[in-house]
N, C-alpha and C. Protein backbone atom coordinates (compact mmCIF):
# COMPACT_ATOMS: atom_id res chain seq x y z
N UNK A 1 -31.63 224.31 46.64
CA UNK A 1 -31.41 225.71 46.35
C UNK A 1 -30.37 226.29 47.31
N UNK A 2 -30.40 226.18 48.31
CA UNK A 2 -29.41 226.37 49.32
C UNK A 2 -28.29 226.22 48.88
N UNK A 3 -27.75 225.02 48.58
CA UNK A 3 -26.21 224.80 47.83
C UNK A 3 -26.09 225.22 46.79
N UNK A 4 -26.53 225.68 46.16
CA UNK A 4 -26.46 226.55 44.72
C UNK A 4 -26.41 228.11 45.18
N UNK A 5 -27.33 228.42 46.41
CA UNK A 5 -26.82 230.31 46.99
C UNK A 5 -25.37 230.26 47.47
N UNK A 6 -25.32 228.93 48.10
CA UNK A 6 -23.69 229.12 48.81
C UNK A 6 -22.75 229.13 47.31
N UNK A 7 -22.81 228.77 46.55
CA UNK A 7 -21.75 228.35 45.85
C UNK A 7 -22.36 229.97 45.29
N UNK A 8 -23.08 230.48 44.68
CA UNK A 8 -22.89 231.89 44.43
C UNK A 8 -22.60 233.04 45.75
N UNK A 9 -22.58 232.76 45.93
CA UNK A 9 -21.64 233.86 47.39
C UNK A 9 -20.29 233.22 47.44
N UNK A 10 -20.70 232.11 47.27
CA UNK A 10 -18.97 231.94 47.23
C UNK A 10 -17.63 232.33 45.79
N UNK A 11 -18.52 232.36 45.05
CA UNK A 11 -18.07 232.48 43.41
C UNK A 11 -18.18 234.30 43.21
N UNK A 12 -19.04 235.10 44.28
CA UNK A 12 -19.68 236.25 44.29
C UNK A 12 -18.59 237.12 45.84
N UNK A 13 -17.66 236.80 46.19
CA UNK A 13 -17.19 236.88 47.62
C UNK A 13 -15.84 236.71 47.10
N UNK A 14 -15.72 236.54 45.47
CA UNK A 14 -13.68 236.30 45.23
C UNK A 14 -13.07 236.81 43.97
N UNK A 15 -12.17 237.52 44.13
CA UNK A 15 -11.56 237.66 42.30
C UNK A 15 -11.05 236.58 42.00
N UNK A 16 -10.70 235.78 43.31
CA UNK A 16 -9.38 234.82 42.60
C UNK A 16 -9.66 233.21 42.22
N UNK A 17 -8.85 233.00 40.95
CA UNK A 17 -9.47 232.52 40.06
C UNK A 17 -9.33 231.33 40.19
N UNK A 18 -8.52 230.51 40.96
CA UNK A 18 -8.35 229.52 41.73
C UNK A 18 -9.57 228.99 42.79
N UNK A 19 -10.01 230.04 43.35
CA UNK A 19 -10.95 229.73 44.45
C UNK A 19 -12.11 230.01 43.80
N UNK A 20 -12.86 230.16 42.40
CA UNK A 20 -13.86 230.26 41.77
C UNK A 20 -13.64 229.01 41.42
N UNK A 21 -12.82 228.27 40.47
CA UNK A 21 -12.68 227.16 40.20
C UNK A 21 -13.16 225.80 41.20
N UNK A 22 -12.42 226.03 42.80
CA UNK A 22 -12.54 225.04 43.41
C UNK A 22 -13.76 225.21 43.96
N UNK A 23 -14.64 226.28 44.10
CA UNK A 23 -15.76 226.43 44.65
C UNK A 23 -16.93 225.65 43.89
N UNK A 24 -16.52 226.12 42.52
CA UNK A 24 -17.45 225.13 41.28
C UNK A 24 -16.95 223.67 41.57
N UNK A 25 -16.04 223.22 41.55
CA UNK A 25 -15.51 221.76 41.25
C UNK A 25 -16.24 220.98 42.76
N UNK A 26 -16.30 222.28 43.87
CA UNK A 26 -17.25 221.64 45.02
C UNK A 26 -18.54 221.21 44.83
N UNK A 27 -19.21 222.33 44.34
CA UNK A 27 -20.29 222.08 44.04
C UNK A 27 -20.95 221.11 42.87
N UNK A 28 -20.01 220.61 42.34
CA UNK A 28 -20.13 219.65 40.94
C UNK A 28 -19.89 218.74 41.40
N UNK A 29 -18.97 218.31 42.79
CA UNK A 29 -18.66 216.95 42.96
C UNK A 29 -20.47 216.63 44.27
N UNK A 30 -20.93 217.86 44.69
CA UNK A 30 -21.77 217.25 45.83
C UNK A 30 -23.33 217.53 45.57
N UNK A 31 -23.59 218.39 44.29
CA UNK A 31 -24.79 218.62 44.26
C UNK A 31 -25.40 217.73 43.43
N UNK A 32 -26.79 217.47 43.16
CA UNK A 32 -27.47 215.96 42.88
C UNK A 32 -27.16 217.03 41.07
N UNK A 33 -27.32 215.05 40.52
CA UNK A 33 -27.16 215.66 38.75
C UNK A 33 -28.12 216.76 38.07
N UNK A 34 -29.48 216.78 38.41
CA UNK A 34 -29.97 218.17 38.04
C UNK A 34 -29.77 218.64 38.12
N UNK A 35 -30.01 219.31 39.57
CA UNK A 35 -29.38 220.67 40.43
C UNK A 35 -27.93 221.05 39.31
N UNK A 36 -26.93 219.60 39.25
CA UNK A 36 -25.22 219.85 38.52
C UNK A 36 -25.85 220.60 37.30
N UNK A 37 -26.90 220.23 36.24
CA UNK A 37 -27.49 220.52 35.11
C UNK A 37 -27.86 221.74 35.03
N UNK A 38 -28.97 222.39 36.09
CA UNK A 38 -29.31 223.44 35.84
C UNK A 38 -28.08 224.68 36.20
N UNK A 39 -27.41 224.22 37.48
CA UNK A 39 -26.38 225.38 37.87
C UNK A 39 -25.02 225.24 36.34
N UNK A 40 -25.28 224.24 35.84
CA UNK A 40 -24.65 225.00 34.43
C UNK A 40 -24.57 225.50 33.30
N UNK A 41 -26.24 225.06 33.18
CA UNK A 41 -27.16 226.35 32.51
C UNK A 41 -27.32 227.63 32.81
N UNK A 42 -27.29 227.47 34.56
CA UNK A 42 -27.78 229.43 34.51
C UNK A 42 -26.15 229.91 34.73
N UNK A 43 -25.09 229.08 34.98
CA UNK A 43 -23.73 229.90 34.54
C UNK A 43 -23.19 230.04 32.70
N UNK A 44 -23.82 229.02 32.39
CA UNK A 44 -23.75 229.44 30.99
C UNK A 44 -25.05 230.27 30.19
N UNK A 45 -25.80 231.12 31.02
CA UNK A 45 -26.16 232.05 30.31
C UNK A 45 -27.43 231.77 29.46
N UNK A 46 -28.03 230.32 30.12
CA UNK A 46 -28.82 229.42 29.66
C UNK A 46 -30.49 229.35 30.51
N UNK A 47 -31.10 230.22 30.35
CA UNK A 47 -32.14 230.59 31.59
C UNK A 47 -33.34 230.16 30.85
N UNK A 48 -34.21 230.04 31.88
CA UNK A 48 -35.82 229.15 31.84
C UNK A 48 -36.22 231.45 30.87
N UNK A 49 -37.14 230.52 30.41
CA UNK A 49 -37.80 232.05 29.80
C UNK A 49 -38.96 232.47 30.91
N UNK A 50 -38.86 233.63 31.21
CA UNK A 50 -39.07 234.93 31.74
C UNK A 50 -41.04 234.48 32.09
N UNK A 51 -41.28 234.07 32.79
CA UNK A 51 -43.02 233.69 32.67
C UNK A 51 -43.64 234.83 33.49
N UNK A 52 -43.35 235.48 34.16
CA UNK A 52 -43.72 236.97 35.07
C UNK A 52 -43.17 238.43 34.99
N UNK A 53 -44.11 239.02 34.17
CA UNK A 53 -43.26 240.54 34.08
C UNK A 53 -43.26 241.53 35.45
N UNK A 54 -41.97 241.88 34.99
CA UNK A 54 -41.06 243.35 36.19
C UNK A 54 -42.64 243.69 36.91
N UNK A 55 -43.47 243.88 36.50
CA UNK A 55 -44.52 245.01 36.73
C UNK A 55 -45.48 244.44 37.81
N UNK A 56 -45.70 243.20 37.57
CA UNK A 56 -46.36 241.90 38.53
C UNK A 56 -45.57 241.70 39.78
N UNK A 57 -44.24 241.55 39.55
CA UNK A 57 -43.10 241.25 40.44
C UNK A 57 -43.36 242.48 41.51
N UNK A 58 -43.40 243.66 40.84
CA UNK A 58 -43.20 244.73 41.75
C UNK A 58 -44.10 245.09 42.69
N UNK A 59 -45.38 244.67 41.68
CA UNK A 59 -46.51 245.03 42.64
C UNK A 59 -46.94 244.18 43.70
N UNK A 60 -46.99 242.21 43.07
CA UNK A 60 -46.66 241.57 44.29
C UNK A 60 -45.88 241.48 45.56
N UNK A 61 -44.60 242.14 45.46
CA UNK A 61 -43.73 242.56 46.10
C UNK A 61 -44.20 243.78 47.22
N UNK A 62 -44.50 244.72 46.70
CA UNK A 62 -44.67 245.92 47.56
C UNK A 62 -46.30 245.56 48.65
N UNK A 63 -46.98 244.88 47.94
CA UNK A 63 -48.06 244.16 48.86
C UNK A 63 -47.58 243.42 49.48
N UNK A 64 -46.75 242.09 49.66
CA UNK A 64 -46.30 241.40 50.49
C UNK A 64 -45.35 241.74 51.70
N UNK A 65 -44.80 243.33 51.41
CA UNK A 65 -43.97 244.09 52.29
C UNK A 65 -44.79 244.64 52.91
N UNK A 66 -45.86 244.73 52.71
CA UNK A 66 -47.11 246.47 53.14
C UNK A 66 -46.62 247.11 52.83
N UNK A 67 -46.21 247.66 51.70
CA UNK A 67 -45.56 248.69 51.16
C UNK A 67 -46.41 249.80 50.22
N UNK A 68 -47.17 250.51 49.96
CA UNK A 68 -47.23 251.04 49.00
C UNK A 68 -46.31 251.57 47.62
N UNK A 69 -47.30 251.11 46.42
CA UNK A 69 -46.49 250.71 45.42
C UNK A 69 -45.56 252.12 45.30
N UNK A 70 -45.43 252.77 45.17
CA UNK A 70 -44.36 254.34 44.89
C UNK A 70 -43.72 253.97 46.01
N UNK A 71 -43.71 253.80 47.30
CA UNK A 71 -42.60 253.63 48.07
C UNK A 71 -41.72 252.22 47.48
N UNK A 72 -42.48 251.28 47.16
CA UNK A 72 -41.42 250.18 46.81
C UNK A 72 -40.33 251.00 45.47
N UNK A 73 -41.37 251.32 44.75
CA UNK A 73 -40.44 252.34 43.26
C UNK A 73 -39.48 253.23 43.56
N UNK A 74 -39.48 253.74 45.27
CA UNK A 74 -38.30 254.55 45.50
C UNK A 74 -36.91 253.63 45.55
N UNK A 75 -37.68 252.66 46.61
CA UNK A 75 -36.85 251.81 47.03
C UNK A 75 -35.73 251.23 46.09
N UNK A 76 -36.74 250.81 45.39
CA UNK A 76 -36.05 249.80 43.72
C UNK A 76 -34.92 250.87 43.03
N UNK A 77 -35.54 251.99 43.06
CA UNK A 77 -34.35 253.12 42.01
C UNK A 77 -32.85 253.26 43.40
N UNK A 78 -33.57 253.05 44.32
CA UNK A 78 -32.17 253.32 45.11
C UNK A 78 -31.11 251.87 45.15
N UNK A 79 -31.98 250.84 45.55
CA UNK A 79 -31.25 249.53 45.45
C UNK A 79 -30.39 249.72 44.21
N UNK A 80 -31.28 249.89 42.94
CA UNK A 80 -30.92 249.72 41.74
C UNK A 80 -30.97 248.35 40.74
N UNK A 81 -31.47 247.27 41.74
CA UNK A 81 -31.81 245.93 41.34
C UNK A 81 -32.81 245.87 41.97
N UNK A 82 -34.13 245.22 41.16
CA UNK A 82 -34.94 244.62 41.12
C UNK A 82 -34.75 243.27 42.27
N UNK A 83 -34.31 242.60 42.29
CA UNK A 83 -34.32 240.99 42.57
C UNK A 83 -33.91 241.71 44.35
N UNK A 84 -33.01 242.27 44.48
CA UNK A 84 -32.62 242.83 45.91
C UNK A 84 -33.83 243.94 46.38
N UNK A 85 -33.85 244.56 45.97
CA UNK A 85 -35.25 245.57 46.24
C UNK A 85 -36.25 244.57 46.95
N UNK A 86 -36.64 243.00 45.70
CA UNK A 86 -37.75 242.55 46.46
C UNK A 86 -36.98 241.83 47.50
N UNK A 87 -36.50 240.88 47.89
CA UNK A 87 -35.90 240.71 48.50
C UNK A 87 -35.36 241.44 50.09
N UNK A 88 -35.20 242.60 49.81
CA UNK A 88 -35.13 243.25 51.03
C UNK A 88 -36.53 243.84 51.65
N UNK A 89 -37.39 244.39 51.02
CA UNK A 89 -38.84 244.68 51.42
C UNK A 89 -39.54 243.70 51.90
N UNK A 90 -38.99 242.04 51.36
CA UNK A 90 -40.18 240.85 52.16
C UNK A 90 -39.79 240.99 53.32
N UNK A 91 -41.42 240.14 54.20
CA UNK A 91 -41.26 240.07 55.66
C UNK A 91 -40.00 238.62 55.66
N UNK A 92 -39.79 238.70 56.90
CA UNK A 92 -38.77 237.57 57.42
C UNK A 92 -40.14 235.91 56.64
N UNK A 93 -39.07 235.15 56.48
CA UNK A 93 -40.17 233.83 55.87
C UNK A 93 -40.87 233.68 57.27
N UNK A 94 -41.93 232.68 56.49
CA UNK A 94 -42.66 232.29 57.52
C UNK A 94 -42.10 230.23 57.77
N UNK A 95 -41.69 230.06 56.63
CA UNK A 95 -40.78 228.56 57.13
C UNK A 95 -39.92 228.58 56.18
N UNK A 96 -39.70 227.28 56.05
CA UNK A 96 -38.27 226.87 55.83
C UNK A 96 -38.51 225.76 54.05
N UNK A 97 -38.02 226.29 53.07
CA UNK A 97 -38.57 225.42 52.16
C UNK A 97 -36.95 224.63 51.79
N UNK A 98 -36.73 222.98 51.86
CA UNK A 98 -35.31 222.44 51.07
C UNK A 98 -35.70 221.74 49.81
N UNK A 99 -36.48 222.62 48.69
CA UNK A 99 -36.49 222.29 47.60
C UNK A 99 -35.57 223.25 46.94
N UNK A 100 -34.89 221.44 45.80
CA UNK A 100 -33.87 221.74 45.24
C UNK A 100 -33.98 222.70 43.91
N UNK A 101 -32.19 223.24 43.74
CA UNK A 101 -32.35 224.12 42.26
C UNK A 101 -33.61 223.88 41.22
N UNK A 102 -33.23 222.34 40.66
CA UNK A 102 -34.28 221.43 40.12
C UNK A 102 -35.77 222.38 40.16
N UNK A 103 -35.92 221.70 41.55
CA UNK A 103 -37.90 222.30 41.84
C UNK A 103 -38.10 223.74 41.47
N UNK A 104 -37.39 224.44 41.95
CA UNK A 104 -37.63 225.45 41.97
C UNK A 104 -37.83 225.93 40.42
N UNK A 105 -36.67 225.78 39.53
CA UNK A 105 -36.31 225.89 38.30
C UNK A 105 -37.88 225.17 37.33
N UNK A 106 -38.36 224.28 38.12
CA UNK A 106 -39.67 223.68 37.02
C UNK A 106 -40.48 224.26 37.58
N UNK A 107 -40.75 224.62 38.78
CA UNK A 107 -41.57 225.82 39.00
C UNK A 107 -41.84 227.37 38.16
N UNK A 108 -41.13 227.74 38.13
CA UNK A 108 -40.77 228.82 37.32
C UNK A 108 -41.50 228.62 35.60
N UNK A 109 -40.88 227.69 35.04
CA UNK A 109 -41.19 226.85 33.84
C UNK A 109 -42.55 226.53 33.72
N UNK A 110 -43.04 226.11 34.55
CA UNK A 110 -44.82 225.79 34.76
C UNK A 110 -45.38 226.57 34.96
N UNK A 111 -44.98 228.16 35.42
CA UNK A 111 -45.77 229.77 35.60
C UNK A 111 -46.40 229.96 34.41
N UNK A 112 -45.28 229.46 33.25
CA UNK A 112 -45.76 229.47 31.75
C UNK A 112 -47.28 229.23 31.28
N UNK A 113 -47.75 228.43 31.97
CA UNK A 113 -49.29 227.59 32.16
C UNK A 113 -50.18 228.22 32.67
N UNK A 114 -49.73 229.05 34.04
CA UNK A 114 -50.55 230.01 34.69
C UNK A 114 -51.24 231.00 34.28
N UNK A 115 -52.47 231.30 35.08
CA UNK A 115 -52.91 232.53 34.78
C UNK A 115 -52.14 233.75 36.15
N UNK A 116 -52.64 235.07 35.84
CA UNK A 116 -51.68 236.05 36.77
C UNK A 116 -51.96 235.80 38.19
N UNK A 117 -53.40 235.31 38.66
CA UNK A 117 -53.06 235.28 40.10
C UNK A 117 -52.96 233.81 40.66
N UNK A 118 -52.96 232.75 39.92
CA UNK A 118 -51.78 231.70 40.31
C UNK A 118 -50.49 231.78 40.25
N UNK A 119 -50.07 232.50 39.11
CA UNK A 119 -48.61 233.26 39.61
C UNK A 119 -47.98 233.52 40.72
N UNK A 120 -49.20 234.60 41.29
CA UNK A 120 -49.07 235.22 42.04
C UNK A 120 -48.68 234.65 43.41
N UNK A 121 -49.84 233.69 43.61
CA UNK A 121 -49.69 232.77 44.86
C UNK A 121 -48.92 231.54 44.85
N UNK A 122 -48.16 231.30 43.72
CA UNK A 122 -47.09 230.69 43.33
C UNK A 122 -45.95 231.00 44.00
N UNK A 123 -45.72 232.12 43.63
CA UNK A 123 -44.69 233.09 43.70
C UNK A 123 -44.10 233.52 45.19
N UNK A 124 -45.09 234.29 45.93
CA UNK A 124 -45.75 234.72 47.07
C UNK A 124 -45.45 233.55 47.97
N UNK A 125 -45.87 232.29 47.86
CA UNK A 125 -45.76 231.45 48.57
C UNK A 125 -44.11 231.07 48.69
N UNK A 126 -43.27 230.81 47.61
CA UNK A 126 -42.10 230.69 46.88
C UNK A 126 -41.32 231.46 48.14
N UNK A 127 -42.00 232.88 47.77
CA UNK A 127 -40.84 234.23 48.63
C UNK A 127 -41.02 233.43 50.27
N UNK A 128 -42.22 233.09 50.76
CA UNK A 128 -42.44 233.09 52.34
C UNK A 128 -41.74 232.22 52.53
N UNK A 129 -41.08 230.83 51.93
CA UNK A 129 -40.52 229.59 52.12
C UNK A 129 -39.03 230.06 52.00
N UNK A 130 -38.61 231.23 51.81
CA UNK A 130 -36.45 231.54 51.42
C UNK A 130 -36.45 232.34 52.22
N UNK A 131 -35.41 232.31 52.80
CA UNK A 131 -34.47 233.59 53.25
C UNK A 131 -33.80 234.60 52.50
N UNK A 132 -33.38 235.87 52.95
CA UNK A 132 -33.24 236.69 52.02
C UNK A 132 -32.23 236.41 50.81
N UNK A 133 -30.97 235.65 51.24
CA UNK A 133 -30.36 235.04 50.21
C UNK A 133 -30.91 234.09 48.55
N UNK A 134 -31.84 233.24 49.17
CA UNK A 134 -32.52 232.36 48.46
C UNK A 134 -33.61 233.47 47.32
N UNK A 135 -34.51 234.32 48.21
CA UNK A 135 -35.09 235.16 47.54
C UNK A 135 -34.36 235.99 46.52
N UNK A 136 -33.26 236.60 46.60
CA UNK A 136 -32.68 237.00 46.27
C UNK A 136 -32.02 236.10 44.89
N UNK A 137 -31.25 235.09 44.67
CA UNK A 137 -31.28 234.25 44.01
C UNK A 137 -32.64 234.18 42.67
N UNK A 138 -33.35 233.36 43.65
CA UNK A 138 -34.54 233.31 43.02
C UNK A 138 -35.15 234.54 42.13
N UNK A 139 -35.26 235.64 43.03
CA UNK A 139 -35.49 236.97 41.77
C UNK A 139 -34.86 236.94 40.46
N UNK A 140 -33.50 236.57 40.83
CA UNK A 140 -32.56 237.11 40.08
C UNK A 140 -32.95 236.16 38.69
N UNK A 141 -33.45 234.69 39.15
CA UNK A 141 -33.67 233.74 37.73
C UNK A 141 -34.77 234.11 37.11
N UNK A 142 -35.76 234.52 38.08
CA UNK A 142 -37.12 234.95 37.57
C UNK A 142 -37.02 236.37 36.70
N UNK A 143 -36.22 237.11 36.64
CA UNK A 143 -36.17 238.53 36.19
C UNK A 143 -35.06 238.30 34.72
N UNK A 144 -34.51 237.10 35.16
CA UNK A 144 -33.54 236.67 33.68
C UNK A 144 -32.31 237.95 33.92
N UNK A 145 -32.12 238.21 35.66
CA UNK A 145 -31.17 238.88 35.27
C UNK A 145 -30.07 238.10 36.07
N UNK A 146 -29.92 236.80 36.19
CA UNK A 146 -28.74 236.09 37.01
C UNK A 146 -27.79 235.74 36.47
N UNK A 147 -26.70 237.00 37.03
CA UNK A 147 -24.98 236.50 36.63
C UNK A 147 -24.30 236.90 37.48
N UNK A 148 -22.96 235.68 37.42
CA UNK A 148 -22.52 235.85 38.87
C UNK A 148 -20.74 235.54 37.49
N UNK A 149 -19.98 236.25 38.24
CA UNK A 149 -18.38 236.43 37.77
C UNK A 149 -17.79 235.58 37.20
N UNK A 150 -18.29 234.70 36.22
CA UNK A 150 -17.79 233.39 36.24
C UNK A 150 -17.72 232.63 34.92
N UNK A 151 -16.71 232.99 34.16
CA UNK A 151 -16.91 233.07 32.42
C UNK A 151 -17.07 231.69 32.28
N UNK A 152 -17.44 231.15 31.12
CA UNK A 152 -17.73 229.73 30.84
C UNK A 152 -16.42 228.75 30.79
N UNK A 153 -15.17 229.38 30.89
CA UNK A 153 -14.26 228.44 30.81
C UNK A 153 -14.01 228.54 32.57
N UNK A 154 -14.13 229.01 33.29
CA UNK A 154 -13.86 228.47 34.31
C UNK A 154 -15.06 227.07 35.07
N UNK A 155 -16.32 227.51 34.16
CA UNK A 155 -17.30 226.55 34.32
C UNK A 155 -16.70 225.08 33.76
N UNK A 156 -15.74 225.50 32.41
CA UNK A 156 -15.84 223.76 32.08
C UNK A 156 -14.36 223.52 32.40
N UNK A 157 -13.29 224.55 33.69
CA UNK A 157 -11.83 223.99 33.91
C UNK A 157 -12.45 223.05 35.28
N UNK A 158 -13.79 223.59 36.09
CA UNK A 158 -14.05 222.92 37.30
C UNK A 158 -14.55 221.65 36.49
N UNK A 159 -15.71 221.65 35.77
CA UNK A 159 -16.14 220.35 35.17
C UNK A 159 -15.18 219.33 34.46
N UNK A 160 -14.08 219.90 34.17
CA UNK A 160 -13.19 218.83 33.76
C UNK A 160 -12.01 218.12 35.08
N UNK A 161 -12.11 218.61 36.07
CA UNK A 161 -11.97 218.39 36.90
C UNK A 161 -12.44 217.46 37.68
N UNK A 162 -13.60 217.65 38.03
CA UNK A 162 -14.64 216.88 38.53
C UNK A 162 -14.64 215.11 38.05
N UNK A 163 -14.99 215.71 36.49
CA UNK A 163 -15.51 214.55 35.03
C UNK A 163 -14.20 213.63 34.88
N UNK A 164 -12.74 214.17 34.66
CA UNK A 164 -11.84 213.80 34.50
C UNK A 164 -11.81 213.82 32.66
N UNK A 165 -13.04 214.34 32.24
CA UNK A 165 -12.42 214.67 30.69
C UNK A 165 -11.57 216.25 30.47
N UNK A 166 -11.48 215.98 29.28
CA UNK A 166 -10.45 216.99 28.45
C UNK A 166 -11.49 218.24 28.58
N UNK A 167 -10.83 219.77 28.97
CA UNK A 167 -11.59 221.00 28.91
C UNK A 167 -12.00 221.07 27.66
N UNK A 168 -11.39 220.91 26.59
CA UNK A 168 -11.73 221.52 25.27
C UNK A 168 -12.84 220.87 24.49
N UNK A 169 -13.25 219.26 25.48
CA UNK A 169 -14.33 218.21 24.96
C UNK A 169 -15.51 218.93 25.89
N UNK A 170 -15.26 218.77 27.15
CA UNK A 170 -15.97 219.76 27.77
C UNK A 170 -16.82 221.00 27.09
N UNK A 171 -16.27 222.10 26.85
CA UNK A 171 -16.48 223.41 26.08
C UNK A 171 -16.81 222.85 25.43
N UNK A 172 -16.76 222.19 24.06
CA UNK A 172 -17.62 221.56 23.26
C UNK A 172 -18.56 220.86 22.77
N UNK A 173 -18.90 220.25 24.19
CA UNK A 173 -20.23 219.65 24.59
C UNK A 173 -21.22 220.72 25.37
N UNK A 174 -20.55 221.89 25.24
CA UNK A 174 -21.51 222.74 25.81
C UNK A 174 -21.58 223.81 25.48
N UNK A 175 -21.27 224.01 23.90
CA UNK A 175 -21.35 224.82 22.64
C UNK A 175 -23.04 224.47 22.40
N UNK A 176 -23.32 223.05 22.25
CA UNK A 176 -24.50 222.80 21.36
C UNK A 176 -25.45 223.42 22.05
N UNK A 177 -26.62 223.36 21.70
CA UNK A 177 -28.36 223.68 21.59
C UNK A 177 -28.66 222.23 22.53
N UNK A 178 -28.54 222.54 23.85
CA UNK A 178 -28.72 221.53 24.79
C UNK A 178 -29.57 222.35 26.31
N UNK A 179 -30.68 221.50 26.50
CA UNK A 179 -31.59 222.14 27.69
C UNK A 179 -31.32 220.98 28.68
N UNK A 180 -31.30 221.35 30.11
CA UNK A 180 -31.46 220.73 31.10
C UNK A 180 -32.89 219.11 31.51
């Protein structure tokens, strides 16, 4: 997960369209083939379905801050994002988690199974293991609201790069009805 926040701060930190490119073509030549799989699903707009509603999020959130819930609701209307709101209200982690895009991503996927307060302590546990970056991230997949500047052809000029095939075979292998 780590190399997948850097490469969005780094893709999130540039207009220029050169250095979005080589930032992807970095991360395509060094991150393991899942991790490569899922980070080109969630740039193509391709997200795990939604297993925790806004409303759970918020309230888990504002308890894990000591927050009372209307103060987190101020908070959130001022941030104006959800995923940063929680994110900034958690306490500092309590360790250090290096599970990859991958884990995290089938995590999420398996909430599907859950009832609300395994979610919860799913979740909860999830936030104490990231730093605010990672959390942040992470909200952002869980809320189905993660997009970062980065239209799909610059996704498949780095992957053809990388691959050494043709962009336009590229883009077209990633037209179809294809899951990670």
């Amino acid at each position: 997960m780590k190399r997948f926040v850097q490469l969005f701060e780094a893709l999130d930190q540039t207009t220029k369209t050169k250095a979005k490119v080589s930032a992807l073509a970095d991360y395509f030549q060094e991150a393991p083939s899942s991790d490569k799989l899922w980070a080109i699903a969630l740039l193509s707009h391709k997200r795990p379905k939604r297993s925790v509603t806004m409303t759970l999020l918020r309230t888990w959130a504002a308890e894990e801050g000591n927050l009372p819930l209307w103060l987190f609701e101020e908070s959130y209307h001022i941030v104006g994002d959800l995923a940063e709101a929680i994110a900034l209200v958690l306490p500092r982690p309590e360790k250090t988690s290096d599970k990859s895009l991958t884990e995290w991503i089938e995590l999420l996927i398996d909430l599907g199974n859950k009832n609300d307060d395994e979610k919860k302590a799913i979740i909860t546990d999830a936030w104490a293991g990231m730093d605010h970056r990672e959390r942040f991230i992470f909200n952002k997949i869980i809320t189905g609201g993660f997009r970062v500047g980065v239209s799909s052809k610059l996704v498949t000029r780095a992957l053809a790069i990388v691959t050494n095939i043709e962009e336009n075979v590229i883009m077209h292998r990633l037209m179809g009805n294809w899951t990670p």
